[in-house]
C-alpha atoms as a PDB file:
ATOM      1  CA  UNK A   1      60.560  72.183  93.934  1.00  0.00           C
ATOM      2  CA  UNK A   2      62.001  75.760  93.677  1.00  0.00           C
ATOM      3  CA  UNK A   3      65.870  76.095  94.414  1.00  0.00           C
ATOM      4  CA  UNK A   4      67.465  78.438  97.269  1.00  0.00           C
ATOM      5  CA  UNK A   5      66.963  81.766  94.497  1.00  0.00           C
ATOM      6  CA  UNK A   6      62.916  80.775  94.607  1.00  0.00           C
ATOM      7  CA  UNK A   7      63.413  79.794  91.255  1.00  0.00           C
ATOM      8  CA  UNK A   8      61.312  76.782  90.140  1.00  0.00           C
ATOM      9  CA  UNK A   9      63.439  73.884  88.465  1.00  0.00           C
ATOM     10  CA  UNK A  10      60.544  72.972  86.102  1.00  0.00           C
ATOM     11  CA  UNK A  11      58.241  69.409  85.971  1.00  0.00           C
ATOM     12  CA  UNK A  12      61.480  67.426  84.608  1.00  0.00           C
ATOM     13  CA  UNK A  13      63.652  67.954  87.190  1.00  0.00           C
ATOM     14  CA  UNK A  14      61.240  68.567  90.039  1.00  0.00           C
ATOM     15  CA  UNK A  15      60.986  65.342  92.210  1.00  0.00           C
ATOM     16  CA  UNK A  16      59.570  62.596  90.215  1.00  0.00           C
ATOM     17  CA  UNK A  17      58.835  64.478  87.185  1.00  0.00           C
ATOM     18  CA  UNK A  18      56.891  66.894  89.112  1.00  0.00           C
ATOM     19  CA  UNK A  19      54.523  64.807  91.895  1.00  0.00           C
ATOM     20  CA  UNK A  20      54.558  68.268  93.853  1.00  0.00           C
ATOM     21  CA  UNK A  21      52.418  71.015  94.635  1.00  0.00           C
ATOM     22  CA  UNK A  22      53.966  72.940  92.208  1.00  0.00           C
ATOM     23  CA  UNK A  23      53.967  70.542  89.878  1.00  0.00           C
ATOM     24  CA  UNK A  24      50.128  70.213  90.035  1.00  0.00           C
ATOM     25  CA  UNK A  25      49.689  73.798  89.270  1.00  0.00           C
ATOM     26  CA  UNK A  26      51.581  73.486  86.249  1.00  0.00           C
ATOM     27  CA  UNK A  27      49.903  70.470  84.746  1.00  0.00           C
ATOM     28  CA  UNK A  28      46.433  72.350  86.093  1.00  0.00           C
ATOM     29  CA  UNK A  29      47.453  74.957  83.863  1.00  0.00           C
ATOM     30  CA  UNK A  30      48.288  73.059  80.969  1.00  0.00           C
ATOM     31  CA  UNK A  31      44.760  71.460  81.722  1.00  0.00           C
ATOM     32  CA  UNK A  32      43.063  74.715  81.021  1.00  0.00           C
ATOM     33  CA  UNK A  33      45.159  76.036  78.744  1.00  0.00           C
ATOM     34  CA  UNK A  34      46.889  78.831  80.835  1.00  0.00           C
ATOM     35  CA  UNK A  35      50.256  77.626  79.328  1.00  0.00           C
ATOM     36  CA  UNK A  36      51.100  75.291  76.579  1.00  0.00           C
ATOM     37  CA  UNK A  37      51.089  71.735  77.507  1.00  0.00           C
ATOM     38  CA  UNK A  38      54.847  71.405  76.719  1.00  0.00           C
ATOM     39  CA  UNK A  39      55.673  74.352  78.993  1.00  0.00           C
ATOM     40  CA  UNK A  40      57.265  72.968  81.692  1.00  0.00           C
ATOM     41  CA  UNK A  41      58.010  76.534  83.781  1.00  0.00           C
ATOM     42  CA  UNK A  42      61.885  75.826  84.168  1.00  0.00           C
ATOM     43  CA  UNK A  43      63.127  79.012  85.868  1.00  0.00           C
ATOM     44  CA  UNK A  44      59.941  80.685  86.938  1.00  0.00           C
ATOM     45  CA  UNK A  45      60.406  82.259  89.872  1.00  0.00           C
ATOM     46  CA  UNK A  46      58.192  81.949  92.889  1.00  0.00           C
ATOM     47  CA  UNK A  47      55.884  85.231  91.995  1.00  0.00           C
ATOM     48  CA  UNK A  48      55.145  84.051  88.364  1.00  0.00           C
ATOM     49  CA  UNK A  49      54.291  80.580  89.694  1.00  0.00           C
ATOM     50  CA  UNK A  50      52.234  82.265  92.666  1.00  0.00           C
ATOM     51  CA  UNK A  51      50.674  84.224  89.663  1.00  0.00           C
ATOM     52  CA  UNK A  52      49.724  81.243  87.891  1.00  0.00           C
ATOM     53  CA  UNK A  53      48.266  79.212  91.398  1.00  0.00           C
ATOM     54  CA  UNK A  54      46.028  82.362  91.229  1.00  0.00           C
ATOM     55  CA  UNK A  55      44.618  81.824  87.691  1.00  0.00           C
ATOM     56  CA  UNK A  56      44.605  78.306  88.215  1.00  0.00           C
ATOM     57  CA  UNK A  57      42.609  78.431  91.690  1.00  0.00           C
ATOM     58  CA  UNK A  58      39.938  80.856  89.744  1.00  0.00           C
ATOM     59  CA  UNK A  59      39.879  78.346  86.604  1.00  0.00           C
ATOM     60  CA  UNK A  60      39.053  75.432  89.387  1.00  0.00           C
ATOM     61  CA  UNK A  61      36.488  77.578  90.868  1.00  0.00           C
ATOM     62  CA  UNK A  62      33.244  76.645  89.026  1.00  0.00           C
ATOM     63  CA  UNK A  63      33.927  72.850  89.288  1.00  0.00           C
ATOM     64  CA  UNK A  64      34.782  73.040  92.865  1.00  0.00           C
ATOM     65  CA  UNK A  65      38.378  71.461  92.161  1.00  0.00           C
ATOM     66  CA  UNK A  66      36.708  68.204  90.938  1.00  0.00           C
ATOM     67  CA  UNK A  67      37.711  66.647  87.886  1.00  0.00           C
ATOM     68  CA  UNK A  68      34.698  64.738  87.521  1.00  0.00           C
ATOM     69  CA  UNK A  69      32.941  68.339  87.630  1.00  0.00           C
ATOM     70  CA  UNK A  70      34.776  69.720  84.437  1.00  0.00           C
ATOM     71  CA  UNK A  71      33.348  69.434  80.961  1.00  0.00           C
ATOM     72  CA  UNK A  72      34.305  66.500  78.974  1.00  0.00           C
ATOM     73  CA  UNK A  73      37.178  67.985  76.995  1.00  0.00           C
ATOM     74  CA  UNK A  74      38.402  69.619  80.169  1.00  0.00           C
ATOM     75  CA  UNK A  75      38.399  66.539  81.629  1.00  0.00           C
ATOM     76  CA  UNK A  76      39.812  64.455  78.883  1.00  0.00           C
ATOM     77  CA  UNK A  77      42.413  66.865  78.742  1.00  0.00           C
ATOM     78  CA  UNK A  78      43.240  66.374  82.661  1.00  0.00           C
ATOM     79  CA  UNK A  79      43.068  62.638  82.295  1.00  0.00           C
ATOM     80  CA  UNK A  80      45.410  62.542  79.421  1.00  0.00           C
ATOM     81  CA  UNK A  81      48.069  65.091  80.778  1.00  0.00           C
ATOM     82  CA  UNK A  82      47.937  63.246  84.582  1.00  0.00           C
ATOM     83  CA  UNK A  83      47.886  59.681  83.657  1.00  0.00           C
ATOM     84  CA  UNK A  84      51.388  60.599  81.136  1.00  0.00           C
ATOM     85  CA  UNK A  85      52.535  62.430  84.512  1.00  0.00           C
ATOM     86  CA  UNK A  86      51.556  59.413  86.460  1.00  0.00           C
ATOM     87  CA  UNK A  87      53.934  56.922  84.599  1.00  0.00           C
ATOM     88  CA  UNK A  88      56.284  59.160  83.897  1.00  0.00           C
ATOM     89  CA  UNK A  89      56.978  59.575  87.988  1.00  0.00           C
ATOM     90  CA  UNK A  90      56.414  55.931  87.934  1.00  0.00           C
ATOM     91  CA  UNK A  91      58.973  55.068  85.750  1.00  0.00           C
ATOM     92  CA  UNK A  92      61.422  57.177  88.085  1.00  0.00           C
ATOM     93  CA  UNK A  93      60.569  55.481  90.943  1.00  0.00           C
ATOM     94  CA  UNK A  94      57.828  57.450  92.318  1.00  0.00           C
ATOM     95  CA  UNK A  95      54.856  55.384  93.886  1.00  0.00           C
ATOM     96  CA  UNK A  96      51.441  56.718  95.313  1.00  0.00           C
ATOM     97  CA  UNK A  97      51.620  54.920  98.937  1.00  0.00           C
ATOM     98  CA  UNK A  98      55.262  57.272  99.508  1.00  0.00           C
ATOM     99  CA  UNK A  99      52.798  59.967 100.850  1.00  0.00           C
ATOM    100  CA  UNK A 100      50.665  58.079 102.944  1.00  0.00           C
ATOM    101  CA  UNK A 101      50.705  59.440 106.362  1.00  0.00           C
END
């Protein structure tokens, strides 16, 4: 979630601890190291995090966006990071079946 000055509130105060779009690029780029895993990106503004969808979207590239496609530490490292994300939103209320259209 980015505020009205397109400046990005960071994964804990973005809508259920980040269960966005923007809050998958982040924890993508935690996943392959592109930023620390405790850097959350509070007050990034909309080119640096349009900056960092690029590198992530190039990282992705060689497993065509499949988890099951990255190497096992890559993938270890995406489990661990999006099943703590998972209960985290959980634990604010956040279910799965909210964006089921």
């Amino acid at each position: 979630m980015l505020n009205r000055n397109k400046i990005y509130v960071g994964l804990d105060a973005d809508s259920y601890g980040g269960m966005t779009p923007t809050g998958n690029i982040v924890r993508d780029a935690q996943v392959f190291g592109l930023i620390p895993e405790d850097e959350t990106c509070v007050g990034w503004s909309l080119a640096r995090i349009e900056s960092l969808y690029d590198q992530v979207s190039e990282a992705w590239h060689p497993y065509g966006n499949l988890a099951s496609r990255l190497p096992d530490a890559l993938r270890e490292r995406h489990q661990r990071i999006y099943q703590a994300a998972i209960e985290r939103a959980r634990e604010l209320g956040w279910s799965a079946e909210l964006y089921d259209d």
